[in-house]
Each structure stands twice: as structure tokens, then as C-alpha cells.
Protein backbone atom coordinates (compact mmCIF):
# COMPACT_ATOMS: atom_id res chain seq x y z
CA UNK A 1 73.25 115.76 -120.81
CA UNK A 2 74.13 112.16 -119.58
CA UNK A 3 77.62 113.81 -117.76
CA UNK A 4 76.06 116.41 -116.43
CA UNK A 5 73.60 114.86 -114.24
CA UNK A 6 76.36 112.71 -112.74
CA UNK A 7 78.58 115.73 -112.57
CA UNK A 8 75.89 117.35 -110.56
CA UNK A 9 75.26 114.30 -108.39
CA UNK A 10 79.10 114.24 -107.85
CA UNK A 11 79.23 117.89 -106.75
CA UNK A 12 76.10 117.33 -104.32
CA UNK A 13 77.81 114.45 -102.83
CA UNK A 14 80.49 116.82 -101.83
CA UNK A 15 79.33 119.45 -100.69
CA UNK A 16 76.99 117.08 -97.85
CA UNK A 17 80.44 115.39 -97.10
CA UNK A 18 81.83 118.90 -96.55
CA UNK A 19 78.65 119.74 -94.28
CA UNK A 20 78.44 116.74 -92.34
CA UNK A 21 79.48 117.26 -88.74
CA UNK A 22 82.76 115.08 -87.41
CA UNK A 23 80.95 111.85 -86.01
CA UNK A 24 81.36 111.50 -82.29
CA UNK A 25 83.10 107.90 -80.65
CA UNK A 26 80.65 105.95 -78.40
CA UNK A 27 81.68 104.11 -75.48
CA UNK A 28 82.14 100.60 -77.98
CA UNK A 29 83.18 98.47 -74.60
CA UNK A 30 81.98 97.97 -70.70
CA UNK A 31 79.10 99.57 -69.17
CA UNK A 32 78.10 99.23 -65.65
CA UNK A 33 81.04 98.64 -63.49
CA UNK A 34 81.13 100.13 -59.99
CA UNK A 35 83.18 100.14 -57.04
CA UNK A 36 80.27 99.95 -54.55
CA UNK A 37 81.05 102.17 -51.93
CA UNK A 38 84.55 102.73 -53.07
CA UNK A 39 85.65 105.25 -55.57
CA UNK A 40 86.32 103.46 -59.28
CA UNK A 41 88.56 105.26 -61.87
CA UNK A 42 87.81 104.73 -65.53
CA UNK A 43 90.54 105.01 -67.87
CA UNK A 44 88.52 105.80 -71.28
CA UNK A 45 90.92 105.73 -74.69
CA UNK A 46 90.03 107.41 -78.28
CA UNK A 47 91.76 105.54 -80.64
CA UNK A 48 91.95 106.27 -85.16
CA UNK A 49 91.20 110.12 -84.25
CA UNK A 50 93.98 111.06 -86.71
CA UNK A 51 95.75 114.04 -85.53
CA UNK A 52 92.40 115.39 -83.64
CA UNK A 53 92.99 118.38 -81.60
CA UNK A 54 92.33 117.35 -77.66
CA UNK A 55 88.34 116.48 -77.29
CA UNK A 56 86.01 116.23 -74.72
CA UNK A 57 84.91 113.16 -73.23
CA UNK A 58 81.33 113.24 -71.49
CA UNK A 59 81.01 110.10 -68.81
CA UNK A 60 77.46 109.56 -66.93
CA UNK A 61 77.15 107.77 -63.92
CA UNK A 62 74.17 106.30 -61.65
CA UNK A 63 75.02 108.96 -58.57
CA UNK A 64 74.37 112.17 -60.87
CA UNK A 65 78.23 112.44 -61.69
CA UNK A 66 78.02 113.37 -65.53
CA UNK A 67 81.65 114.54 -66.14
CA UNK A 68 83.01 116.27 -68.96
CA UNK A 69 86.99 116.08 -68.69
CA UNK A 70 89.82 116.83 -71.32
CA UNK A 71 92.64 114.34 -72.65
CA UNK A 72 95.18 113.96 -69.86
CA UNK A 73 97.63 112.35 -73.20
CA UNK A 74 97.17 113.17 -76.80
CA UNK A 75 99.28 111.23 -78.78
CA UNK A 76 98.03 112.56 -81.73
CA UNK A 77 96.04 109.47 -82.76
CA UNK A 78 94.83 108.38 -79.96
CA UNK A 79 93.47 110.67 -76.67
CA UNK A 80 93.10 109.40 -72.71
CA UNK A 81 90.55 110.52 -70.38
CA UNK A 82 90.88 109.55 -66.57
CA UNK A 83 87.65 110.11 -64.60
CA UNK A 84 86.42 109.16 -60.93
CA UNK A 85 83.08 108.45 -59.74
CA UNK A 86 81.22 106.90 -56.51
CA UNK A 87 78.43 105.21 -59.32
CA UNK A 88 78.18 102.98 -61.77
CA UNK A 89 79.10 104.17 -65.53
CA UNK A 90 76.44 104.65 -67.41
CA UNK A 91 77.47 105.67 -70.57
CA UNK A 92 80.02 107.66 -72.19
CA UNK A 93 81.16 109.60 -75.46
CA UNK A 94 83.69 111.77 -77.32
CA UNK A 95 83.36 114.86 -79.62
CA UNK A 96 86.19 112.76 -81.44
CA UNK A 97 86.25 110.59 -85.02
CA UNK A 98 87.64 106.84 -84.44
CA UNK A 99 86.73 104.64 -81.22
CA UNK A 100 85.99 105.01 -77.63
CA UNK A 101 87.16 102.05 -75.63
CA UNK A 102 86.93 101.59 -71.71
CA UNK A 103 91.19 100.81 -71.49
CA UNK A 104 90.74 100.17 -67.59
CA UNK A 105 89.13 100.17 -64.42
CA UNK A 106 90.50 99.93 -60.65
CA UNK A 107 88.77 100.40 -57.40
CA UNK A 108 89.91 102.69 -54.10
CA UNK A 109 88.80 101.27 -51.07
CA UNK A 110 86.81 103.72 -48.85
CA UNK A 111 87.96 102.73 -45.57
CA UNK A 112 91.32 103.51 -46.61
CA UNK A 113 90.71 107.14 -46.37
């Protein structure tokens, strides 16, 4: 009786593994950088996503921008996102396993253009 609780327990412990959705990657790094009145571009990159077909990643920024952009690279285990926005980041997420990091962040000057 003793083995077949446990085998039972075992069994239900799979099956909610098996029906768990894929847990999405938070930004884990950098929030709020902006270019002013420039134009900033955020280079965002999913690392440990372990052969992951290309994702989406969703950025929100403080001028309405909330962009949802596929990998421009995917190397397989790791996916890069390039997006541009007049605000300040808010926030920002994959549909991917492993980690979200901001990689980098460079300004245009408006009065260039």
C-alpha cells in the first residue's frame, strides 16, 4: 500500500511538470535608461534558452512604445532582440526559458537628423 501512494505521488508530480507552461525570462538587469530627446537602442539578450525556437521579446517604454520584436540572432542558446524607443524602458520580457539581460544601450543624437 506503502509504494503505491508514493507511486501515485510520483505520477502526479509528472504529469503537473508536463502541464506547466515554459516560464518566461524577465528583464534581470537595467531599467530606466533614456536618451532624452534622442533615440536610445536597447540591445536585450536571452541567455540558457537551450535550443528554443526564436521568441518574442515584449519591451515597454514611458512614451507608449510597447514593442514586441523577434530575435535578430538565434544562436541556439542564446536569442538577441534590438529595439528603439524615444522613452525610457520600462520593463521588458521573453516568452523564452533562461535569462533576460539588458547586453547594451547607446544613444542617437536628434539634431543629427
Amino acid at each position: 500500500m506503502k509504494h503505491k501512494k508514493i507511486l501515485v505521488a510520483v505520477a502526479t508530480t509528472a504529469m503537473i511538470g508536463l502541464a506547466s507552461p515554459a516560464i518566461a525570462a524577465d528583464l534581470a538587469n537595467g531599467n530606466g535608461q533614456t536618451c532624452g530627446d534622442g533615440v536610445g537602442v536597447w540591445h536585450f539578450v536571452n541567455n540558457q534558452t537551450h535550443g528554443a525556437a526564436s521568441g518574442l521579446l515584449t519591451a515597454t517604454f514611458t512614451d507608449g512604445v510597447h514593442s514586441m520584436v523577434a530575435p535578430s540572432k538565434n544562436t541556439g542558446s542564446t536569442q538577441h532582440f534590438y529595439v528603439e524607443s524615444t522613452g525610457m524602458l520600462v520593463s521588458a520580457s521573453t516568452n523564452l526559458p533562461g535569462r533576460l539581460v539588458l547586453s547594451d544601450f547607446s544613444c542617437e543624437d536628434s539634431k543629427k537628423k
